[in-house]
N, C-alpha and C. Protein backbone atom coordinates (compact mmCIF):
# COMPACT_ATOMS: atom_id res chain seq x y z
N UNK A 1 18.93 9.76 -73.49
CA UNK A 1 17.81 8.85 -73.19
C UNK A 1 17.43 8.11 -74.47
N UNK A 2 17.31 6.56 -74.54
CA UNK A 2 17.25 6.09 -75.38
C UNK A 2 15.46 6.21 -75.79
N UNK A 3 15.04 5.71 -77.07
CA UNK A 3 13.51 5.93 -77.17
C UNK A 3 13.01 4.71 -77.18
N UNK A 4 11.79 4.57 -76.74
CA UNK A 4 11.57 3.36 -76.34
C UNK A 4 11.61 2.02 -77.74
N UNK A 5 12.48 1.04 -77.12
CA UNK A 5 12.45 -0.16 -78.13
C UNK A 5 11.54 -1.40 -77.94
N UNK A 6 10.99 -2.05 -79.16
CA UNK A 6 9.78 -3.06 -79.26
C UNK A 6 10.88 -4.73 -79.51
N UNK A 7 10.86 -5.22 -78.97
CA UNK A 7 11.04 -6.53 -79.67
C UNK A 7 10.41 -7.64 -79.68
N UNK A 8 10.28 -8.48 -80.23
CA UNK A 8 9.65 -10.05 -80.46
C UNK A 8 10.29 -11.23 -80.39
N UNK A 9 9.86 -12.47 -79.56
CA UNK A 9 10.86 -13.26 -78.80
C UNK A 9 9.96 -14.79 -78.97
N UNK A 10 9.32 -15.58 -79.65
CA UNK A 10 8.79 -16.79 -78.91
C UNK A 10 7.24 -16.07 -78.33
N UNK A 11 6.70 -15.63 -79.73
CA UNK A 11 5.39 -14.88 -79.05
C UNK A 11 5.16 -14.28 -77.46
N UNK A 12 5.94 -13.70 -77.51
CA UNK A 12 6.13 -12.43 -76.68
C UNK A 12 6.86 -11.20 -76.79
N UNK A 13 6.12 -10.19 -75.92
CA UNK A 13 7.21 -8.78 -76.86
C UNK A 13 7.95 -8.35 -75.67
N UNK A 14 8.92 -7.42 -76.15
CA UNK A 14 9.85 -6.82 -75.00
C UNK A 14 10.23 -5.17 -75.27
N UNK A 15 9.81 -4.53 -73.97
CA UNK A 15 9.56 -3.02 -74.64
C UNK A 15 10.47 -2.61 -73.36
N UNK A 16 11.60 -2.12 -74.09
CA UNK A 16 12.45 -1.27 -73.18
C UNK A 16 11.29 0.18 -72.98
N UNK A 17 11.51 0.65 -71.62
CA UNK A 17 10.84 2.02 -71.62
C UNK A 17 11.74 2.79 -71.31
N UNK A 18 13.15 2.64 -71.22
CA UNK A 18 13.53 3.75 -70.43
C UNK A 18 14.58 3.62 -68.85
N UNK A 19 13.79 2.27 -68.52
CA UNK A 19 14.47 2.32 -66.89
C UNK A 19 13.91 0.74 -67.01
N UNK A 20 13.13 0.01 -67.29
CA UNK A 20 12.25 -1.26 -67.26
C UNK A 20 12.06 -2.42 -68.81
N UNK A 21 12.92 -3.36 -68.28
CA UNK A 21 11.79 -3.99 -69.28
C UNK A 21 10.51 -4.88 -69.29
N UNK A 22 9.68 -4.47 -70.13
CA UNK A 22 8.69 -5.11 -69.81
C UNK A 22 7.86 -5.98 -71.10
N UNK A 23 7.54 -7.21 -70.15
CA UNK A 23 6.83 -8.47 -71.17
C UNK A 23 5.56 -8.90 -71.40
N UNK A 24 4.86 -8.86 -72.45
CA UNK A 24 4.09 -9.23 -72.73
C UNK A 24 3.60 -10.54 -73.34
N UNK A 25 2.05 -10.39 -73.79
CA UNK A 25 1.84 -11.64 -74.98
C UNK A 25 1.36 -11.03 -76.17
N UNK A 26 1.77 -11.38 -76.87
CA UNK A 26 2.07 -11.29 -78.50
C UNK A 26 0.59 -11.61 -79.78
N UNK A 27 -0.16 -10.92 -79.87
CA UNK A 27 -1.43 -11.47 -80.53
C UNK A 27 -1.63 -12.46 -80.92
N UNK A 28 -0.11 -12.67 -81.32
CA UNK A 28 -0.14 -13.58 -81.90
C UNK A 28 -0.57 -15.14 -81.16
N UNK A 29 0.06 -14.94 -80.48
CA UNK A 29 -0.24 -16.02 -78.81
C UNK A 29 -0.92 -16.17 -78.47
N UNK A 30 -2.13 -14.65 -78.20
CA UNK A 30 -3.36 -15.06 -78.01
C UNK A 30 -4.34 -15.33 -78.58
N UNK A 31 -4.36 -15.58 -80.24
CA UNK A 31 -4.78 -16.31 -81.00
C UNK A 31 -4.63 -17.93 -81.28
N UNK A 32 -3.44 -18.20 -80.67
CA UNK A 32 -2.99 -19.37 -80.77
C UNK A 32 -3.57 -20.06 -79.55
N UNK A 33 -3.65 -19.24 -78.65
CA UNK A 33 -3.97 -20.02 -77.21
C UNK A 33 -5.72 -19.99 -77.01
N UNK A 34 -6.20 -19.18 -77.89
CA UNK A 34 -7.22 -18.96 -77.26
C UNK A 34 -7.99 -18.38 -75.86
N UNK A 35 -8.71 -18.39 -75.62
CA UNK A 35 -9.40 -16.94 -74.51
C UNK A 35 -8.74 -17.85 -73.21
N UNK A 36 -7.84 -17.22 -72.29
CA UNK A 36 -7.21 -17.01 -71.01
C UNK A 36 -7.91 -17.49 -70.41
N UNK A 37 -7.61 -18.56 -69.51
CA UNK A 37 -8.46 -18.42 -68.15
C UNK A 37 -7.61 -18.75 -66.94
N UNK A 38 -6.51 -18.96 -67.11
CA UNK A 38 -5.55 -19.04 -65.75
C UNK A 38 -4.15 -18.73 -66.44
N UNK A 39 -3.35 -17.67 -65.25
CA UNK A 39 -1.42 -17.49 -65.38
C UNK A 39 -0.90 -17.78 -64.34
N UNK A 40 -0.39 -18.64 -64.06
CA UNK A 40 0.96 -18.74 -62.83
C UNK A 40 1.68 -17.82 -63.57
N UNK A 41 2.14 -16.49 -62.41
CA UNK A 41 3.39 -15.66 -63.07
C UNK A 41 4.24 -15.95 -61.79
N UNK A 42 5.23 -15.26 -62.32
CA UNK A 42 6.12 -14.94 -61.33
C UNK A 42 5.95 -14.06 -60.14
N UNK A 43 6.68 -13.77 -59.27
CA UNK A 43 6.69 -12.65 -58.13
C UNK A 43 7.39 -11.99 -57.95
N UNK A 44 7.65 -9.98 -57.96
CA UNK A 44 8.44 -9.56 -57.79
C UNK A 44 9.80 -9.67 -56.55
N UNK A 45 11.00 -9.30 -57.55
CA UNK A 45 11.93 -10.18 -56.54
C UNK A 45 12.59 -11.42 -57.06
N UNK A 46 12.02 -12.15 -58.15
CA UNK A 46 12.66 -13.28 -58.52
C UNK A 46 13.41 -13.20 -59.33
N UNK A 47 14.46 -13.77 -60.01
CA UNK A 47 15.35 -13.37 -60.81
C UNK A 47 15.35 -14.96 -61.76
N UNK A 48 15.58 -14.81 -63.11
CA UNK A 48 15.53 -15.63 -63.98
C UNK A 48 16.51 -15.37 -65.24
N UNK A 49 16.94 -16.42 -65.27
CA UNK A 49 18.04 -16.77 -66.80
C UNK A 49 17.25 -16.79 -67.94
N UNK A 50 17.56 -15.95 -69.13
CA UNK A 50 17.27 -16.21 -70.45
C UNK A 50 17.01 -17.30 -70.55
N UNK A 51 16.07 -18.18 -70.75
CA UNK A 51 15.00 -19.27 -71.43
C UNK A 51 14.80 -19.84 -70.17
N UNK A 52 14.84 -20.12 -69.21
CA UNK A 52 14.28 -20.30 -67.82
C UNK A 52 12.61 -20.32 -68.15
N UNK A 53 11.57 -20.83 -67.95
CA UNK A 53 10.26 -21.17 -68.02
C UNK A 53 10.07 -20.20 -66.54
N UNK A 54 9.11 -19.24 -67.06
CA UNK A 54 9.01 -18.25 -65.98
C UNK A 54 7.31 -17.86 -65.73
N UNK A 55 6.73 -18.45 -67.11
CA UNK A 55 5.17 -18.16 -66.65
C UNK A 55 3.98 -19.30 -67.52
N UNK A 56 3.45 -19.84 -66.84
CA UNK A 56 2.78 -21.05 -67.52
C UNK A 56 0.80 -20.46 -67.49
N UNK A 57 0.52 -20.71 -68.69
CA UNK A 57 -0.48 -20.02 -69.19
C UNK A 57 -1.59 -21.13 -69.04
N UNK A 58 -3.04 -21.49 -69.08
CA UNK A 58 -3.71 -22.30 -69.56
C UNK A 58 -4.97 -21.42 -70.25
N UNK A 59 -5.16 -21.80 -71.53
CA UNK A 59 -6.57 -21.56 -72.27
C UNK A 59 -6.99 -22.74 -72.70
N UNK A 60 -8.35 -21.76 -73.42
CA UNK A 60 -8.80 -23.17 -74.04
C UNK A 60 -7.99 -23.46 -75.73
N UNK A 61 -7.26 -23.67 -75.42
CA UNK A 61 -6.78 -24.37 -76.96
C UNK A 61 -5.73 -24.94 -76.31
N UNK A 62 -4.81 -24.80 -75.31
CA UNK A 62 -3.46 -25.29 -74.92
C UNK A 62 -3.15 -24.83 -73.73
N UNK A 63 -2.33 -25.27 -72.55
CA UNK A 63 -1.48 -24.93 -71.88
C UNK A 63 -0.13 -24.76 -72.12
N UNK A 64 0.29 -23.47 -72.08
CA UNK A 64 1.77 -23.26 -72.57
C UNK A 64 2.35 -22.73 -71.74
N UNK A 65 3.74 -23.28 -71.66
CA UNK A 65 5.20 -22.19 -70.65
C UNK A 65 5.46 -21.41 -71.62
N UNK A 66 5.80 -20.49 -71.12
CA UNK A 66 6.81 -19.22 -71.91
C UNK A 66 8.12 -18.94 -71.18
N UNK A 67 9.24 -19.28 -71.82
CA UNK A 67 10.95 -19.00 -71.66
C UNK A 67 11.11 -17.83 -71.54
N UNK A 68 11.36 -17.02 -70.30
CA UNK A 68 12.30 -16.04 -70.14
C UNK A 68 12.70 -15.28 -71.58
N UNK A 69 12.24 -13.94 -71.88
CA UNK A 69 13.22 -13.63 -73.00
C UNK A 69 14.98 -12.74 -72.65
N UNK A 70 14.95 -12.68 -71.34
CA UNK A 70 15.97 -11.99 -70.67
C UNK A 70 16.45 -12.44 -68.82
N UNK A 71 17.66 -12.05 -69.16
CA UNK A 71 18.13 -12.74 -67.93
C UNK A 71 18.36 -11.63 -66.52
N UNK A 72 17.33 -11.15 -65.47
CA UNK A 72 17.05 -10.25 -65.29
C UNK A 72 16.20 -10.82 -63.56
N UNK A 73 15.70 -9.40 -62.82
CA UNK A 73 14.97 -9.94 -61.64
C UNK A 73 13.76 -9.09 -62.11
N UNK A 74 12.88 -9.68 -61.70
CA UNK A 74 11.54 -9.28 -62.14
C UNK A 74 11.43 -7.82 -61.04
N UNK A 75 10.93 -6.66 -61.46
CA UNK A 75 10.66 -5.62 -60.77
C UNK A 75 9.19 -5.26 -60.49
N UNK A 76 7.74 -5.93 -61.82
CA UNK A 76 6.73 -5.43 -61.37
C UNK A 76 5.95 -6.40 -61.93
N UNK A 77 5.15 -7.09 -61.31
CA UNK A 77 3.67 -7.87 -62.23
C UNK A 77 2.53 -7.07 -62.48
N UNK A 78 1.31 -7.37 -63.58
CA UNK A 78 0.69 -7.01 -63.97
C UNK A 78 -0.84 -7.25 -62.78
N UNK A 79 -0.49 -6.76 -61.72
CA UNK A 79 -1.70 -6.62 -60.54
C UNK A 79 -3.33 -6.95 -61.25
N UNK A 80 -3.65 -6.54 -62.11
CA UNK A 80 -4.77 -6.74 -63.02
C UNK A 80 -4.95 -8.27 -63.64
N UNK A 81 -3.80 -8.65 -63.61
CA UNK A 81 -4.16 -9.95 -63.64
C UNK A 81 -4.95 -11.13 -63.04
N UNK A 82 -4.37 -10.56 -61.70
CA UNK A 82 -5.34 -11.18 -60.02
C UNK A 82 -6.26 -10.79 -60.10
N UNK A 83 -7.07 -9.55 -60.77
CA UNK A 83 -8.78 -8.81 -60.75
C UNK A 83 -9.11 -9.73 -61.79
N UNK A 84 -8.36 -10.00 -62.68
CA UNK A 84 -9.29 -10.15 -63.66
C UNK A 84 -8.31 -10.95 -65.05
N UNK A 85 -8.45 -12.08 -65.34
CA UNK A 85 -7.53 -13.03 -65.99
C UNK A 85 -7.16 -12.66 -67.85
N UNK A 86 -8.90 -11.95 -67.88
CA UNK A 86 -8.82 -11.19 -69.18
C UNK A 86 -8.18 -10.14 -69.55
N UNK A 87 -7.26 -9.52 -68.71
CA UNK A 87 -6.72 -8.70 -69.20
C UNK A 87 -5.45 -9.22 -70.08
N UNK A 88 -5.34 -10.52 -69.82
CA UNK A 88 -4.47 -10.67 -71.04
C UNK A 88 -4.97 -11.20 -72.48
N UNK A 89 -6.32 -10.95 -72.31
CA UNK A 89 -7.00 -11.03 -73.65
C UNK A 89 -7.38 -10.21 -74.57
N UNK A 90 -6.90 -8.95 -73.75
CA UNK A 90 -7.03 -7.84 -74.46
C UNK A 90 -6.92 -7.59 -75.70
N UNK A 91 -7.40 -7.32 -76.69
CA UNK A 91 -6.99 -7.04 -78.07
C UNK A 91 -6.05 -5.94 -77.85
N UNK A 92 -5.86 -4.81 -76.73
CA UNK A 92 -4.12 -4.41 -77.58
C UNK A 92 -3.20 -4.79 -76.47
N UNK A 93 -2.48 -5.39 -77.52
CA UNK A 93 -1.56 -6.32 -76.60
C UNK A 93 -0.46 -5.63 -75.90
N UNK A 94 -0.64 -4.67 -75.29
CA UNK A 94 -0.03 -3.55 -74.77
C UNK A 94 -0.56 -3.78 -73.28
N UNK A 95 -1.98 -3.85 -73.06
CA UNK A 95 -2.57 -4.21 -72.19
C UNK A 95 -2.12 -5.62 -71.55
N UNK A 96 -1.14 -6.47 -72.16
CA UNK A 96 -1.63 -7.88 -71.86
C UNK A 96 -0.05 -8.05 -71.15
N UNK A 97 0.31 -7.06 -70.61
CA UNK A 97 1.75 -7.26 -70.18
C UNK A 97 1.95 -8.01 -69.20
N UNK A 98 2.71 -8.77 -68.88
CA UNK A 98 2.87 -9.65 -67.91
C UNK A 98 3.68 -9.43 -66.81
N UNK A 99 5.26 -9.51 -66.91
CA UNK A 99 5.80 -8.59 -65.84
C UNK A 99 7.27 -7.48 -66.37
N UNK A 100 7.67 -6.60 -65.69
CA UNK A 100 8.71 -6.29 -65.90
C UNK A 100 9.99 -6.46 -65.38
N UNK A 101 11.34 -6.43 -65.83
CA UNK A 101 12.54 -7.12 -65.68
C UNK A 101 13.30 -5.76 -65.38
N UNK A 102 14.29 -5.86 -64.22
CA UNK A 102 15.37 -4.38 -63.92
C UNK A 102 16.52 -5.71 -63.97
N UNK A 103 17.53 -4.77 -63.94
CA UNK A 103 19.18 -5.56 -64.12
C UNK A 103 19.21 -6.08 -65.05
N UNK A 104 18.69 -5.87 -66.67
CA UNK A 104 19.34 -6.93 -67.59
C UNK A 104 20.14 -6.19 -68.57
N UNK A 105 20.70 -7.09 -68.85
CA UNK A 105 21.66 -6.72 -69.21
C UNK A 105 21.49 -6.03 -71.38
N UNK A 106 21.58 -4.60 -71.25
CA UNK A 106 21.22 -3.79 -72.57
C UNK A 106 21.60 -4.93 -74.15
N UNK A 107 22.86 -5.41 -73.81
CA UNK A 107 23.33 -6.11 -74.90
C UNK A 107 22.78 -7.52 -75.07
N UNK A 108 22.22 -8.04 -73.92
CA UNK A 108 20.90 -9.29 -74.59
C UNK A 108 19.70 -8.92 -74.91
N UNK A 109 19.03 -7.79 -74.48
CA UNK A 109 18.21 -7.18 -75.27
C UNK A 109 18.56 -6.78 -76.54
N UNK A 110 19.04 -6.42 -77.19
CA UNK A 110 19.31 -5.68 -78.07
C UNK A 110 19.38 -6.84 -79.11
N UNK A 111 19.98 -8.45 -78.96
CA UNK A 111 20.38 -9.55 -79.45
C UNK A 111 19.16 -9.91 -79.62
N UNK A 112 18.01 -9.89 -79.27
CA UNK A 112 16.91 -10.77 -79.30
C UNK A 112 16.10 -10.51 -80.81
């Protein structure tokens, strides 16, 4: 069993757990973007190519897409998002995950 790996992509992170990968936003991002107030994400079930524009953000400082960091079908969204938009404002950006990816492939992770 591998232990879990962190990576960084285009202010976003990518955390193998085990069986999932899963994506977040990057502090860094949410400093840049300023406080959240709307995500178009994706829906489990969809499948997307490495840099494919897969989730479009709006705050107050900018509206930004974010590129796919993996080429993969999405397996889970962050349900908390629909309660409540701040959870990707979270200061730990652990909290601010967006969705997770099954089928990708170990060796483009690992490249990123």
């Amino acid at each position: 069993m591998k232990k879990p790996c962190l990576k960084k992509k285009d202010n976003l992170w990518v955390l193998f757990n085990g069986s999932e990968y899963v994506v977040g936003l990057t502090k860094e991002a949410q400093d840049d973007l300023g406080k959240i107030t709307f995500a178009s994400v994706p829906k489990v079930g969809q499948s997307y190519s490495q840099g494919d524009t897969f989730i479009e953000l709006e705050a107050e400082k900018a509206v930004n897409e974010y590129s796919s960091p993996l080429t993969g079908i999405i397996s889970s969204v962050n349900e908390k998002i629909d309660q409540s938009i701040d959870i990707l404002n979270d200061a730990d950006e652990m909290n601010a995950w967006i969705i997770s990816f099954k089928g990708v492939d170990a060796a483009e992770f690992e490249a990123l």
